[in-house]
Structure formats: C-alpha cells, structure tokens
N, C-alpha and C. Protein backbone atom coordinates (compact mmCIF):
# COMPACT_ATOMS: atom_id res chain seq x y z
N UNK A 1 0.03 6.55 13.36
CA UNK A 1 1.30 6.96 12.79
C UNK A 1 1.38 6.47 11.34
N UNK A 2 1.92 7.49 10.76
CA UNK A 2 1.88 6.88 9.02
C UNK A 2 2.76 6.04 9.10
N UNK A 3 2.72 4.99 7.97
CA UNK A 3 3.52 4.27 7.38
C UNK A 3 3.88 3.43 6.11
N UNK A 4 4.69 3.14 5.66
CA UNK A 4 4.54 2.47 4.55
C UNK A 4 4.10 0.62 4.20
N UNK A 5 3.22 0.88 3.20
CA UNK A 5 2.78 -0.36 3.38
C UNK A 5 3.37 -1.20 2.00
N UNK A 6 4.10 -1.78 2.81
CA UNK A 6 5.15 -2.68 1.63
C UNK A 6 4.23 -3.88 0.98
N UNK A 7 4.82 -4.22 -0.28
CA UNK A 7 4.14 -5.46 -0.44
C UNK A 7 4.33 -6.46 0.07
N UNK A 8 3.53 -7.70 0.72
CA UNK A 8 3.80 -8.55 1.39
C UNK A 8 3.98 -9.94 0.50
N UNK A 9 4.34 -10.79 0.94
CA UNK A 9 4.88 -12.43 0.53
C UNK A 9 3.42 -12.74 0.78
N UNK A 10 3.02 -12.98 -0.20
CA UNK A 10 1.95 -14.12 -0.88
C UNK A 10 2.54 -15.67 -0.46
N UNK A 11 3.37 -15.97 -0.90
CA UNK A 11 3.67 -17.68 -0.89
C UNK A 11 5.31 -17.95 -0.78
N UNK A 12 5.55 -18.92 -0.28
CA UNK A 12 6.78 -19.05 -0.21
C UNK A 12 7.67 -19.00 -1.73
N UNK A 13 7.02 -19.33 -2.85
CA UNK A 13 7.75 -19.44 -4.30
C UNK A 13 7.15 -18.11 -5.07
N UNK A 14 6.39 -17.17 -4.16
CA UNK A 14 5.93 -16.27 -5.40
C UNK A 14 7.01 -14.89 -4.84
N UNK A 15 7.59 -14.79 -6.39
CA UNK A 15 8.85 -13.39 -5.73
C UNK A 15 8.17 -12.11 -5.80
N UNK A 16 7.43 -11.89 -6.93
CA UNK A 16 6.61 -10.81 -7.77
C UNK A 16 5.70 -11.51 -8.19
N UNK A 17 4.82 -10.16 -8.29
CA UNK A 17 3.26 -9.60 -8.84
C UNK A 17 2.94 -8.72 -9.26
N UNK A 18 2.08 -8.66 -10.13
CA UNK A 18 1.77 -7.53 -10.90
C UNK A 18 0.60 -6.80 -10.11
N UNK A 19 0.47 -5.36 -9.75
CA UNK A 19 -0.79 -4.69 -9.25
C UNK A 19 -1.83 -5.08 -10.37
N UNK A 20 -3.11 -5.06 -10.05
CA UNK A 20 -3.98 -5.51 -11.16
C UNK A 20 -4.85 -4.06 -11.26
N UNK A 21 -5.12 -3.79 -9.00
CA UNK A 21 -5.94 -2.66 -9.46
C UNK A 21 -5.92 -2.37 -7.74
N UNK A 22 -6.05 -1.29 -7.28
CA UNK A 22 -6.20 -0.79 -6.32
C UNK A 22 -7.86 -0.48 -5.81
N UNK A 23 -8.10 -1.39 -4.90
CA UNK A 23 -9.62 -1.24 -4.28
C UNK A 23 -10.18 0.01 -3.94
N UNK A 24 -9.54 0.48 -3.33
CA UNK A 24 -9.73 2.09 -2.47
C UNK A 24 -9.07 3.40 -3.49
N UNK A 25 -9.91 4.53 -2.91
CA UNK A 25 -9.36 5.76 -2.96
C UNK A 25 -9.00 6.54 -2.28
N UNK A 26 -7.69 7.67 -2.29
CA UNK A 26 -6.88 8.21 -1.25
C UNK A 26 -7.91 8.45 -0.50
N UNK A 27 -7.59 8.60 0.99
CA UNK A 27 -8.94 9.38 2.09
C UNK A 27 -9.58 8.17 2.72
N UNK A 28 -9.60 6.53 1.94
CA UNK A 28 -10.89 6.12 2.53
C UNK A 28 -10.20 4.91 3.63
N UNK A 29 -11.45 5.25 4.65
CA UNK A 29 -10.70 4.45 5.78
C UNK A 29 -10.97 2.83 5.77
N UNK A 30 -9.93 2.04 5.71
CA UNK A 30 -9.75 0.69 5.46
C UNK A 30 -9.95 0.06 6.99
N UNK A 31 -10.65 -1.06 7.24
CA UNK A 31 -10.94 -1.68 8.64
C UNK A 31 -9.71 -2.93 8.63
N UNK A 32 -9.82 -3.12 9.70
CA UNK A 32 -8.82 -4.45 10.13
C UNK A 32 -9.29 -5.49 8.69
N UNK A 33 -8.62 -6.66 7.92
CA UNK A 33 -8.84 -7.39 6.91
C UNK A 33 -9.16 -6.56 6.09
N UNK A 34 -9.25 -5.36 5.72
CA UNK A 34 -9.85 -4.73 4.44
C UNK A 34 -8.97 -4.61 3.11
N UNK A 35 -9.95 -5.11 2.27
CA UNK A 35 -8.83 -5.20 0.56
C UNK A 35 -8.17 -3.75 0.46
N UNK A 36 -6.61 -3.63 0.35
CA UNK A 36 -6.68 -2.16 -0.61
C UNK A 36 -6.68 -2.41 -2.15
N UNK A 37 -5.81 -3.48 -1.90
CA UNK A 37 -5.29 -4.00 -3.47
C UNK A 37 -5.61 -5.34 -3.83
N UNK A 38 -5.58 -5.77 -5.11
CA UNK A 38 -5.43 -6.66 -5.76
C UNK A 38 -3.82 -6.90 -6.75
N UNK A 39 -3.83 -8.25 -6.59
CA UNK A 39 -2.32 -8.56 -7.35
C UNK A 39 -2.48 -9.58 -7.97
N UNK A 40 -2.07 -9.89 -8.83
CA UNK A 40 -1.76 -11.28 -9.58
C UNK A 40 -0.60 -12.23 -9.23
N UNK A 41 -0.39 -12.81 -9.15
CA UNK A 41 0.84 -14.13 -9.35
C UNK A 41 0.51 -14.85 -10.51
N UNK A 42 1.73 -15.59 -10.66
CA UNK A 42 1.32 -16.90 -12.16
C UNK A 42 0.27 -17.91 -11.34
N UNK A 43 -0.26 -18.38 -10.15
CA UNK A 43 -1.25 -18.87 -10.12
C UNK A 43 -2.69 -18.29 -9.75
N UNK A 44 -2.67 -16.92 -9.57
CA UNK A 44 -4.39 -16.58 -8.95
C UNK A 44 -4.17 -15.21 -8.55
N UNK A 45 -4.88 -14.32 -8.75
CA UNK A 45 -5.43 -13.13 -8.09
C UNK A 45 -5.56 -13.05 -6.83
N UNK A 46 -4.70 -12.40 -5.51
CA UNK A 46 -4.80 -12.03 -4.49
C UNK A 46 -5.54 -10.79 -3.69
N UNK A 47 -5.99 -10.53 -2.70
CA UNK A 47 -6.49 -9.33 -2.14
C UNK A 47 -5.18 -9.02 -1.23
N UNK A 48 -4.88 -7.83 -1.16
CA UNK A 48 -3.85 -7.39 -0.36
C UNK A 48 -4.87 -6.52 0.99
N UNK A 49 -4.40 -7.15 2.05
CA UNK A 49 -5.74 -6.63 3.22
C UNK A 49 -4.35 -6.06 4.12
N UNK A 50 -5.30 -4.84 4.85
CA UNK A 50 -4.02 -4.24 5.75
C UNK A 50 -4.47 -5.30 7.29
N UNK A 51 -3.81 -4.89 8.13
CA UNK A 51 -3.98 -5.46 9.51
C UNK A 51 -3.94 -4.91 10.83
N UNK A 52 -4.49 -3.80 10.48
CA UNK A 52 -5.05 -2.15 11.54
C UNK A 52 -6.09 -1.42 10.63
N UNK A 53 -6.81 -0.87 11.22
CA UNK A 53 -7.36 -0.17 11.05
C UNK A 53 -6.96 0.93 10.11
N UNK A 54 -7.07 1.45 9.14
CA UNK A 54 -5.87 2.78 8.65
C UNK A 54 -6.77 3.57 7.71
N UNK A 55 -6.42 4.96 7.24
CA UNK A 55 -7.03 5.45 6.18
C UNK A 55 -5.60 5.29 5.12
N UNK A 56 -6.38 5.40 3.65
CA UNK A 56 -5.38 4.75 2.30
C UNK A 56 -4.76 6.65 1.99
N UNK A 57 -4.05 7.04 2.54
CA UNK A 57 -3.39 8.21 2.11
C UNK A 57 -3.15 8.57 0.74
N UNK A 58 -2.06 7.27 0.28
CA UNK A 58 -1.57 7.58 -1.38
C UNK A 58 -0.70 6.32 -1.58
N UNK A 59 -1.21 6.01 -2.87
CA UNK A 59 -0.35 4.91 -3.74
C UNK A 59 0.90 5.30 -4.27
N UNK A 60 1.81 4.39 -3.89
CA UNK A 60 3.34 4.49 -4.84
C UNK A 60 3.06 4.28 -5.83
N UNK A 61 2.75 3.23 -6.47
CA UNK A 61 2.89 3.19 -7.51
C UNK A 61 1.38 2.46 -8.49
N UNK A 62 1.62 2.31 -9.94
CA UNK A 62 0.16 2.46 -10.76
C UNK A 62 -0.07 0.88 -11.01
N UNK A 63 -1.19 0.78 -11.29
CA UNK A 63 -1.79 -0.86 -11.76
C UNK A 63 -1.11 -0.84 -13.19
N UNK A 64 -0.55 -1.78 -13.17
CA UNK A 64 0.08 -2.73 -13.98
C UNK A 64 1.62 -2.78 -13.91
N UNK A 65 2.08 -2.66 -12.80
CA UNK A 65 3.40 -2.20 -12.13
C UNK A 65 3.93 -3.29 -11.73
N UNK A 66 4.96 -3.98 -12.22
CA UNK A 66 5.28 -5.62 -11.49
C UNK A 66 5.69 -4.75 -10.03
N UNK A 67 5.73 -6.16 -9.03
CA UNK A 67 6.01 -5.79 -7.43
C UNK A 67 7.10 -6.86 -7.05
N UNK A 68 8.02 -6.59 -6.27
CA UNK A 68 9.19 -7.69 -5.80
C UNK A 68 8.23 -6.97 -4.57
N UNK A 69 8.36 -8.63 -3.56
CA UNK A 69 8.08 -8.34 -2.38
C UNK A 69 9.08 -7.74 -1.14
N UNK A 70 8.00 -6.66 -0.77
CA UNK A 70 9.12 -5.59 -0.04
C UNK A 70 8.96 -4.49 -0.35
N UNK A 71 8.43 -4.27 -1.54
CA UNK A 71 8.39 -3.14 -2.23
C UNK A 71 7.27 -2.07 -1.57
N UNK A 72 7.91 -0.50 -1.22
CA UNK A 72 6.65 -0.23 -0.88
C UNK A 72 5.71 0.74 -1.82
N UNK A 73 4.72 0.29 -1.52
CA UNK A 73 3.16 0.13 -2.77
C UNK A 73 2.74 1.15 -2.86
N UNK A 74 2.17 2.12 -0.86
CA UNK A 74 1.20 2.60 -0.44
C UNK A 74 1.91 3.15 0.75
N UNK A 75 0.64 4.68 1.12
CA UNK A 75 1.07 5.51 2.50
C UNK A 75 -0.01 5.22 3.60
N UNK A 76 0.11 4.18 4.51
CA UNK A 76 -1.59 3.99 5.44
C UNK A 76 -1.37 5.15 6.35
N UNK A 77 -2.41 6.12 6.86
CA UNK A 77 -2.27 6.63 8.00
C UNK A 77 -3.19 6.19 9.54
N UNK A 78 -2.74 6.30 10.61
CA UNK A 78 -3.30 6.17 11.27
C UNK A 78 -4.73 6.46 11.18
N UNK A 79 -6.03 6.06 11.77
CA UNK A 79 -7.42 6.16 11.60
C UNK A 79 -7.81 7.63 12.26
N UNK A 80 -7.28 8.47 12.79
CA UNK A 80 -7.36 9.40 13.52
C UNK A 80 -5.85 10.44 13.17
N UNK A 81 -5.07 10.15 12.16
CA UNK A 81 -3.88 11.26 11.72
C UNK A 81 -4.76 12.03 10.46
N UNK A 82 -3.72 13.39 10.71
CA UNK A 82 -4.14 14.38 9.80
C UNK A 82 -2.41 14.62 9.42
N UNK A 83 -2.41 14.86 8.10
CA UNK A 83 -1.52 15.09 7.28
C UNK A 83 -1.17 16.90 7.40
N UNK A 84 -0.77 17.50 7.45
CA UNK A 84 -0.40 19.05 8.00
C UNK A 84 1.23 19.26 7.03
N UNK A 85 2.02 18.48 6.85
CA UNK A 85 2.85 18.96 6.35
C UNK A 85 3.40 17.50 5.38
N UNK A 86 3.11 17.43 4.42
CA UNK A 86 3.23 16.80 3.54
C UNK A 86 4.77 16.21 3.09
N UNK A 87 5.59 17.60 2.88
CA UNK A 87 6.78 17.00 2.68
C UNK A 87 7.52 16.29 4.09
N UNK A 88 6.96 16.93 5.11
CA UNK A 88 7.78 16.33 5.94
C UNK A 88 7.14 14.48 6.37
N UNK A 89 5.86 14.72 6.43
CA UNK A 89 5.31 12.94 6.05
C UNK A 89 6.55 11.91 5.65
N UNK A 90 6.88 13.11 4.04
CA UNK A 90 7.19 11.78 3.28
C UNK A 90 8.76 11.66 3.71
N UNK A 91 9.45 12.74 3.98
CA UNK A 91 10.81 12.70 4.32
C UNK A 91 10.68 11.77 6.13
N UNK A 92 9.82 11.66 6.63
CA UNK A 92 10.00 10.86 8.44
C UNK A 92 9.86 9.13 7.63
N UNK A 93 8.99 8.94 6.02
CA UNK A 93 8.89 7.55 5.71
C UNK A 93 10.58 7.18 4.77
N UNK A 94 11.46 8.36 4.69
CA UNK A 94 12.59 8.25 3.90
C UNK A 94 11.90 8.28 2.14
N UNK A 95 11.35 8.99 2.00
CA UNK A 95 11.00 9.41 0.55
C UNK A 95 11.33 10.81 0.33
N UNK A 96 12.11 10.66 -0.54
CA UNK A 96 12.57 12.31 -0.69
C UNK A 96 11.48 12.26 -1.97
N UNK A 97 11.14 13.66 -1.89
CA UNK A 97 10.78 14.40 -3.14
C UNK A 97 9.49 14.71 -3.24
N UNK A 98 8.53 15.10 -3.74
CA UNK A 98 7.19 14.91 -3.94
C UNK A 98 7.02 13.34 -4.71
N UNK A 99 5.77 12.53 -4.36
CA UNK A 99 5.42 11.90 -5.13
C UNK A 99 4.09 11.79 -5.61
C-alpha cells in the first residue's frame, strides 16, 4: 500500500535538516534498512533508511530543501503495487494536485 514517507526525528534536539541528496531513483526497490536519503543536522550527515521493503515512487521535495520533522519527503509503494491511476494515488495520500 502506498504511503507517505515523512521525515523522521533524528535526535531528541534536532528539529530540522536540510536534504543533502536523495540515494535512489523513482522505480528502485529499497530493502528493509535501505538509504533513500541523506540529511544534514548542525552535527553530522544522516542516512534516512525505510523499514519495509518498498519501491521509491517519487520525491516531494528537492536537495537542499530544509525539513521540520514530519514533513512528508517521499511516495514508498508497496514492493509488489502498480500505480494505474495516479491522481487518485495522490488524492487516497491527501495531496491534491499533480506533483
């Protein structure tokens, strides 16, 4: 089942991060621990790893984009979903519009 993959809490004091760079490209299937992203904080460069299995559908938003945590980033789909109607995808995740 698709879903959105929000940014997650790094550390208890880190609020935001900047995307640095996105590992993957739309289509490619990510394994349990697999990097999609990279982020910065004011102390160190993070890997952002999903925690299922998923293929990387589509990025919200571009590298060099600050992030409040919560924010969502990315579209994971299930390892076995096919996308067939696009707008409606994004309208069942509450995204109106094309993005």
């Amino acid at each position: 089942m698709a879903k959105l993959f929000r940014m997650p809490s790094i550390s208890a004091d880190t609020e935001e991060v900047v995307l640095l760079e996105w590992s993957v490209t739309p289509g490619t299937k990510v394994e349990v621990g697999g990097t999609i992203a990279i982020v910065e904080t004011d102390k160190a460069n993070v890997d952002l790893t999903v925690d299922q299995t998923s293929i990387f559908w589509r990025s919200l938003v571009e590298p060099g984009a600050s992030l409040v945590v919560g924010t969502p980033i990315a579209i994971l789909l299930g390892e076995d979903e096919q996308v067939t109607d696009e707008n409606a995808l994004l309208a069942s995740l509450g995204i109106s519009g094309n993005i």
